[in-house]
C-alpha atoms as a PDB file:
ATOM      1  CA  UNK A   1     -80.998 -11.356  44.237  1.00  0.00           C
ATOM      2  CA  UNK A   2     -83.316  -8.653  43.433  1.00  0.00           C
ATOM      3  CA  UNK A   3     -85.261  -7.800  46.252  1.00  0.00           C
ATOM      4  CA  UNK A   4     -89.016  -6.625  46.497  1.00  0.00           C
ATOM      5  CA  UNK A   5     -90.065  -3.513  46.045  1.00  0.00           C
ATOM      6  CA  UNK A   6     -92.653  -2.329  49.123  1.00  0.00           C
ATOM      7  CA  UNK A   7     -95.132  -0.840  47.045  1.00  0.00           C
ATOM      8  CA  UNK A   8     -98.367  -1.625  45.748  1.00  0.00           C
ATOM      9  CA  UNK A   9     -97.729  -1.508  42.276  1.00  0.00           C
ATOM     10  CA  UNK A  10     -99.343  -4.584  40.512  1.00  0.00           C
ATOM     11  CA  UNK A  11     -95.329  -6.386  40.073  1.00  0.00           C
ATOM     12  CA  UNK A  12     -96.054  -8.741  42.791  1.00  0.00           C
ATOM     13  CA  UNK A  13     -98.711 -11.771  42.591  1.00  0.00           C
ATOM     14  CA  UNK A  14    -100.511 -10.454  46.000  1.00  0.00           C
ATOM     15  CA  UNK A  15    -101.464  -7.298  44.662  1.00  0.00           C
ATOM     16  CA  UNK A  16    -102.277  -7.943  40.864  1.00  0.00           C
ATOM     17  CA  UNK A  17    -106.337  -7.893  41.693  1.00  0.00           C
ATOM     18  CA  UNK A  18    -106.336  -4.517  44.006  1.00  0.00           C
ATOM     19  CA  UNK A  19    -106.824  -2.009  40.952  1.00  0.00           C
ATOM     20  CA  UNK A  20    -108.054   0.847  43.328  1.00  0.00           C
ATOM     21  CA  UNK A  21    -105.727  -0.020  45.908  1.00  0.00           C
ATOM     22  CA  UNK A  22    -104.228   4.328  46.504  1.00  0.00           C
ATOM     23  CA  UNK A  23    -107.549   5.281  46.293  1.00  0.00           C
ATOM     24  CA  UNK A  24    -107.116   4.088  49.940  1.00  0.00           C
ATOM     25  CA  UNK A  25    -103.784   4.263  50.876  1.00  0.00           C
ATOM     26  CA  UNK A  26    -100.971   6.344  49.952  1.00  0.00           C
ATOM     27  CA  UNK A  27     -98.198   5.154  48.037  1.00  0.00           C
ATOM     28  CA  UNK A  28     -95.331   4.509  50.512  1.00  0.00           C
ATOM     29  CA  UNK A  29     -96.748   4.787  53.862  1.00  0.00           C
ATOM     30  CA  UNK A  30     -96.289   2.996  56.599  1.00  0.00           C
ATOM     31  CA  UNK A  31     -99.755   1.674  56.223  1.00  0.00           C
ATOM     32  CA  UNK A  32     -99.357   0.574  53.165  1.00  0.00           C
ATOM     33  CA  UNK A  33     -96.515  -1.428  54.277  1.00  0.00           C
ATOM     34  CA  UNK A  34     -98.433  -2.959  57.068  1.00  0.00           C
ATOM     35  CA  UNK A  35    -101.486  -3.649  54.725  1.00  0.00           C
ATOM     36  CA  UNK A  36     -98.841  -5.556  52.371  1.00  0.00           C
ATOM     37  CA  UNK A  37     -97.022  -7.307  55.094  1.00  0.00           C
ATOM     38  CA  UNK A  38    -100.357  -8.383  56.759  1.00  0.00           C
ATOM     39  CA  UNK A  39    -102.511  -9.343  53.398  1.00  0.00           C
ATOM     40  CA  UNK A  40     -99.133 -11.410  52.492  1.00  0.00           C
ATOM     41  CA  UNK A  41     -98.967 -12.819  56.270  1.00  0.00           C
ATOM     42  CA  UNK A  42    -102.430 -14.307  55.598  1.00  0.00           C
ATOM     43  CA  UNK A  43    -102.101 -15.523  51.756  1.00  0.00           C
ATOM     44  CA  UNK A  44     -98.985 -16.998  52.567  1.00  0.00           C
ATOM     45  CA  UNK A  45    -100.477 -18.710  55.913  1.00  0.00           C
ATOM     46  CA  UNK A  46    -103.477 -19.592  53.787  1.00  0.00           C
ATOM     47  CA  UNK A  47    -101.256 -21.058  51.013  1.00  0.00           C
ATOM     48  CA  UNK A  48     -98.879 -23.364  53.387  1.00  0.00           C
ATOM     49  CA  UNK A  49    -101.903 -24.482  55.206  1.00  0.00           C
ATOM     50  CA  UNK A  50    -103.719 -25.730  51.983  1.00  0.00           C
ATOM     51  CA  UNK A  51    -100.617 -27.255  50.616  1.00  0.00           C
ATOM     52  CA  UNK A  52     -99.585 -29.162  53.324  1.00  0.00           C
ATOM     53  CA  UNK A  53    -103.162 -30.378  54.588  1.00  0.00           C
ATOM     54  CA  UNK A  54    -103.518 -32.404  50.727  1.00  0.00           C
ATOM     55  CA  UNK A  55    -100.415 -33.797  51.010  1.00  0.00           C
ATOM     56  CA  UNK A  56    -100.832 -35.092  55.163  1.00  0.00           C
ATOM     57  CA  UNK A  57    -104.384 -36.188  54.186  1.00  0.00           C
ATOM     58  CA  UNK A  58    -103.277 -38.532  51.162  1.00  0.00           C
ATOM     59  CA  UNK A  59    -100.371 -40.032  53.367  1.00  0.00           C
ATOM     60  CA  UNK A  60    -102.083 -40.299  56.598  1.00  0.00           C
ATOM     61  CA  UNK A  61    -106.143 -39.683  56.555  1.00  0.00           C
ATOM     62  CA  UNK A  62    -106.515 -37.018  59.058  1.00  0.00           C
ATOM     63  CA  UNK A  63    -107.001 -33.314  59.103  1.00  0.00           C
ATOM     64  CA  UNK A  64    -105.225 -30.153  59.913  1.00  0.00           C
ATOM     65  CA  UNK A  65    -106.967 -30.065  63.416  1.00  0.00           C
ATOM     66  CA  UNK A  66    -106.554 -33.949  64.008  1.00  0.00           C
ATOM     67  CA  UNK A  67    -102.157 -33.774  63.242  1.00  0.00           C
ATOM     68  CA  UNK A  68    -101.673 -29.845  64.668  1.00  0.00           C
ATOM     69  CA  UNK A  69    -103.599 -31.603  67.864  1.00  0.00           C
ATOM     70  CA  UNK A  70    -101.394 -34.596  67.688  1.00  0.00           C
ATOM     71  CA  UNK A  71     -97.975 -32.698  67.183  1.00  0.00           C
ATOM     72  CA  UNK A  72     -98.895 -30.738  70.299  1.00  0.00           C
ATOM     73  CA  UNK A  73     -99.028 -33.935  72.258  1.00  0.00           C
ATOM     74  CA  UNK A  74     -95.705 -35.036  70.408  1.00  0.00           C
ATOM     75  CA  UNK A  75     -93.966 -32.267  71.938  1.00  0.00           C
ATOM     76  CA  UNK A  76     -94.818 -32.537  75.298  1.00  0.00           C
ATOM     77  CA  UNK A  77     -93.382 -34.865  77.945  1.00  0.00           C
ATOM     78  CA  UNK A  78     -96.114 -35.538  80.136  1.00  0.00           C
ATOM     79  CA  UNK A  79    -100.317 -35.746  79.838  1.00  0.00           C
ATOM     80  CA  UNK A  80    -101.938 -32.600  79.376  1.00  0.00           C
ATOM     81  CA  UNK A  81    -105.975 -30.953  80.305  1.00  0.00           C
ATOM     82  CA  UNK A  82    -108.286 -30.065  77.525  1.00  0.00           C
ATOM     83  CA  UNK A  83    -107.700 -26.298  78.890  1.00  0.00           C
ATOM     84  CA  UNK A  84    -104.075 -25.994  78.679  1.00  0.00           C
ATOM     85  CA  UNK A  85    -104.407 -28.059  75.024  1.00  0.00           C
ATOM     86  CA  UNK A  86    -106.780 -25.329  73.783  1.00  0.00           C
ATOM     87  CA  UNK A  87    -105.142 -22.461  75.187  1.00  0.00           C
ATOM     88  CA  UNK A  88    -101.327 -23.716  73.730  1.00  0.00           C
ATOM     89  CA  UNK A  89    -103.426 -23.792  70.490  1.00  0.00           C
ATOM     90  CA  UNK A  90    -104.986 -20.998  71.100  1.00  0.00           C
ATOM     91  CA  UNK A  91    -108.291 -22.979  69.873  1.00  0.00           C
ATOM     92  CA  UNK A  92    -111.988 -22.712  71.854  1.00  0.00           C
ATOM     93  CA  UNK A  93    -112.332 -25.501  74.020  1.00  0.00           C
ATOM     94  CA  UNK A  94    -115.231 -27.189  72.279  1.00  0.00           C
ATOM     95  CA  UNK A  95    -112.782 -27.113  69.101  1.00  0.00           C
ATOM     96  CA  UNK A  96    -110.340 -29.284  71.330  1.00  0.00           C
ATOM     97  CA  UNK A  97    -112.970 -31.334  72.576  1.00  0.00           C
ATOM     98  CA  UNK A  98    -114.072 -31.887  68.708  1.00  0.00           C
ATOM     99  CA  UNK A  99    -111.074 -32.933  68.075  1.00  0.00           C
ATOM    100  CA  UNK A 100    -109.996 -35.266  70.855  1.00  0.00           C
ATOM    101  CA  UNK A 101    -112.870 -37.129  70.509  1.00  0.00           C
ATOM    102  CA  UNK A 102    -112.241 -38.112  67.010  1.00  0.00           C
ATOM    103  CA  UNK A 103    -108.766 -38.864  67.980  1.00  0.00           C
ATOM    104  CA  UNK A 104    -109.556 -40.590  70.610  1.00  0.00           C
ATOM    105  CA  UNK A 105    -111.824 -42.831  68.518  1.00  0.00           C
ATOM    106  CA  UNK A 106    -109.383 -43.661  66.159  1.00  0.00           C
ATOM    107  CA  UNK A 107    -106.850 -44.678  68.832  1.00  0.00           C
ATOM    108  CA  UNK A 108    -104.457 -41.846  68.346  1.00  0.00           C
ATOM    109  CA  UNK A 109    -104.831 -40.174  71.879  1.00  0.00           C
ATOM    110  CA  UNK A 110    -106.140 -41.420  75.201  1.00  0.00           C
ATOM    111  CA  UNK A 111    -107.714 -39.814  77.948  1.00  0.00           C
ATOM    112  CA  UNK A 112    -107.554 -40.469  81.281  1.00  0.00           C
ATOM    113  CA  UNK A 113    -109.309 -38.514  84.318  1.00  0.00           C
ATOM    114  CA  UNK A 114    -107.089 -35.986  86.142  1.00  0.00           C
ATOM    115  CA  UNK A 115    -106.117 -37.745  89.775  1.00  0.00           C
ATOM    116  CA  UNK A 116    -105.596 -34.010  90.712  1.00  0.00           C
ATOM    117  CA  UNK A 117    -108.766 -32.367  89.940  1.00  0.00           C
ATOM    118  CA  UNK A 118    -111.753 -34.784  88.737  1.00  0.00           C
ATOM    119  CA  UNK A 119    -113.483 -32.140  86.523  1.00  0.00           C
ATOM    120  CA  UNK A 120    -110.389 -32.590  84.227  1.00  0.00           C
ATOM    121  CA  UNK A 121    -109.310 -35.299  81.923  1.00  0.00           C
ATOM    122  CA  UNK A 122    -104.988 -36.044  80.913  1.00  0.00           C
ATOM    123  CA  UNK A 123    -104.700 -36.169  77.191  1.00  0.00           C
ATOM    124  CA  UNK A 124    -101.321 -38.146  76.090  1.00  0.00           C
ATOM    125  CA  UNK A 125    -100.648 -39.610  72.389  1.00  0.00           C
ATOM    126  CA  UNK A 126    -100.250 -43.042  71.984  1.00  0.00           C
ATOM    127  CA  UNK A 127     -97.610 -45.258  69.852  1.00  0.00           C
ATOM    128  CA  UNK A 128    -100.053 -45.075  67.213  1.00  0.00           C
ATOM    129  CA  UNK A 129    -100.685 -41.118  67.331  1.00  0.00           C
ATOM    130  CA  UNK A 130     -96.620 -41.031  67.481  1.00  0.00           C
ATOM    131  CA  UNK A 131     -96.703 -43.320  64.241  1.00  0.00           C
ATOM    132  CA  UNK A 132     -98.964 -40.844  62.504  1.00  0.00           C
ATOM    133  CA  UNK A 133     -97.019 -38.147  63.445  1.00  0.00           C
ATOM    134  CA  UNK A 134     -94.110 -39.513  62.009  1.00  0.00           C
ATOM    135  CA  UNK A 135     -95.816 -39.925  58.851  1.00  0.00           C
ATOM    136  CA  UNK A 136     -96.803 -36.834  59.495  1.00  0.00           C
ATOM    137  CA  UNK A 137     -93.020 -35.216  59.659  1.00  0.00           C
ATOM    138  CA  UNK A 138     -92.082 -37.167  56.968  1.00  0.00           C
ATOM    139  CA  UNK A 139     -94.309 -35.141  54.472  1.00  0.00           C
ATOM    140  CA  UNK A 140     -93.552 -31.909  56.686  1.00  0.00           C
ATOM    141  CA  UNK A 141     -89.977 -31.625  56.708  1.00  0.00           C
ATOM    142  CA  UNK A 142     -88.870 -32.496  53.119  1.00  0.00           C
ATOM    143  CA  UNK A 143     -92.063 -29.633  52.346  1.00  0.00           C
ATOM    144  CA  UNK A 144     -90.271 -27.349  54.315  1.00  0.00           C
ATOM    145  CA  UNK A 145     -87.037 -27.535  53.005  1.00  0.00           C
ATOM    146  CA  UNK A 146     -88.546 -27.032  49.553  1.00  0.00           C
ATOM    147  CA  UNK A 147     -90.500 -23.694  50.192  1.00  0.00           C
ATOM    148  CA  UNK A 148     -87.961 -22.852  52.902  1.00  0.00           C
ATOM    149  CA  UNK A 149     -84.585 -23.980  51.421  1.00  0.00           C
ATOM    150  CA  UNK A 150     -84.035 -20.530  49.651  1.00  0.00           C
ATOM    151  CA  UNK A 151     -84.069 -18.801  52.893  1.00  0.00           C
ATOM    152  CA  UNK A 152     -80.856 -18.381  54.734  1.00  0.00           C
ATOM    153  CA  UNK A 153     -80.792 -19.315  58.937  1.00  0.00           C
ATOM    154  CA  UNK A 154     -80.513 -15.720  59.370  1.00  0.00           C
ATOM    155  CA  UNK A 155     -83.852 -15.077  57.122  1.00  0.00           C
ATOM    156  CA  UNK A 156     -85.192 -17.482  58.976  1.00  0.00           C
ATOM    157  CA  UNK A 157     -84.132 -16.953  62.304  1.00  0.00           C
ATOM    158  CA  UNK A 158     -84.922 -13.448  61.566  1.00  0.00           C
ATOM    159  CA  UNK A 159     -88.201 -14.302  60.499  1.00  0.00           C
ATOM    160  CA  UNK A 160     -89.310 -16.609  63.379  1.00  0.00           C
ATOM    161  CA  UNK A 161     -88.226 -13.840  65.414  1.00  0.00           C
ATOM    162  CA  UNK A 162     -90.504 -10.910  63.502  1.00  0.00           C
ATOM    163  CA  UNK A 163     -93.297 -13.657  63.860  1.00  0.00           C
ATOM    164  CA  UNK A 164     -92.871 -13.812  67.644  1.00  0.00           C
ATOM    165  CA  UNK A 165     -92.745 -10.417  68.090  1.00  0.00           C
ATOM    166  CA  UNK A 166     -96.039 -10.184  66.397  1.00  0.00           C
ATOM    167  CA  UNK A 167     -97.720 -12.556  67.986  1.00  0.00           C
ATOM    168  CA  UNK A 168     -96.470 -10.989  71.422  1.00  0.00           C
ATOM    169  CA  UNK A 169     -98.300  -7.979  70.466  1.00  0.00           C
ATOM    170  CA  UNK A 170    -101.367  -9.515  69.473  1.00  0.00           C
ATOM    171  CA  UNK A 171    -101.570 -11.775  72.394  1.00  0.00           C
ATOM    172  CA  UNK A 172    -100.364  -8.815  74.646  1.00  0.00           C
ATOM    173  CA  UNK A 173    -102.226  -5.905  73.800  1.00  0.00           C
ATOM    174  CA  UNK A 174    -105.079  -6.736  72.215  1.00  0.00           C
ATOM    175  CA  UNK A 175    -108.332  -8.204  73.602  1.00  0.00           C
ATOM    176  CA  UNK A 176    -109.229 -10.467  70.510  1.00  0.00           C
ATOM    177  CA  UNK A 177    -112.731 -11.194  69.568  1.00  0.00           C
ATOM    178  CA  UNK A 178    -113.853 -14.915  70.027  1.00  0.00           C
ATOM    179  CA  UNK A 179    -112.078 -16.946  67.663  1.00  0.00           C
ATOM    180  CA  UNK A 180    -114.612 -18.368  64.746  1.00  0.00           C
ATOM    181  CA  UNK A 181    -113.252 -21.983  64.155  1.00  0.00           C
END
């Protein structure tokens, strides 16, 4: 397998529109590397994302914010607060409210107030959120082994790892901007 060269040379589909692209950075530096790992980061995100939403829409009827909300619940053993839902998905808590009520209306979630602390309420899926969100894996996982299957579990491991580290050092030492959702 011939592997990709790291420079900005118009051979690879992310850069074949960035004509002018040395005028700003020089060929081989490290921040041209970053700039190429980053821009791909986000096409690739923004590529995934798109794919996957059309195909989970046409089998189940909800969006990207109602199953990512749902397959946090899946994945949890016990109710959860708004606040630690929106913080896990590191979404603003009138996003997660948004949401919730939608599911909620559709019967996929139910709320309950928080014995504990009465400001809060206990968010836990119900059978039929869990039947969505098997609906929901079933388009999933068969994707992912078709984008994915190429990849070794080293690649992958390695990858999920690179990821992590990344987000580490976003979450850790920078203060982010409020999120735009």
């Amino acid at each position: 397998m011939e592997r990709a060269r790291m420079t900005f040379d118009g051979d690879l589909e992310i850069d074949k529109w960035a004509t002018r692209f040395y005028e700003h950075y020089a060929r081989d530096s490290r921040l041209e590397k970053e700039f190429l790992f980053t821009r791909g980061l986000v096409i690739a995100a923004r590529r995934w994302t798109s794919y996957v939403d059309v195909l989970i829409k046409q089998r189940t009827g909800i969006s990207r914010a109602q199953w990512q909300t749902l397959s946090a619940l899946t994945f949890r053993d016990k109710p959860v607060t708004v606040g630690d839902l929106s913080r896990n998905m590191h979404v603003r808590w009138p996003t997660a409210i948004r949401v919730l009520k939608e599911l909620e209306a559709l019967e996929l979630i139910s709320s309950e107030p928080d014995p504990n602390d009465a400001r809060a309420r206990l968010i836990t899926i119900t059978k039929e959120g869990e039947r969505i969100m098997e609906e929901v894996r079933e388009v999933l996982d068969p994707t992912r082994e078709k984008i994915l299957g190429t990849l070794s579990d080293e690649q992958l491991v390695a990858g999920t790892r690179m990821l992590e580290a990344l987000m580490a050092e976003i979450s850790g030492a920078l203060e982010p901007p409020e999120a735009e959702d």
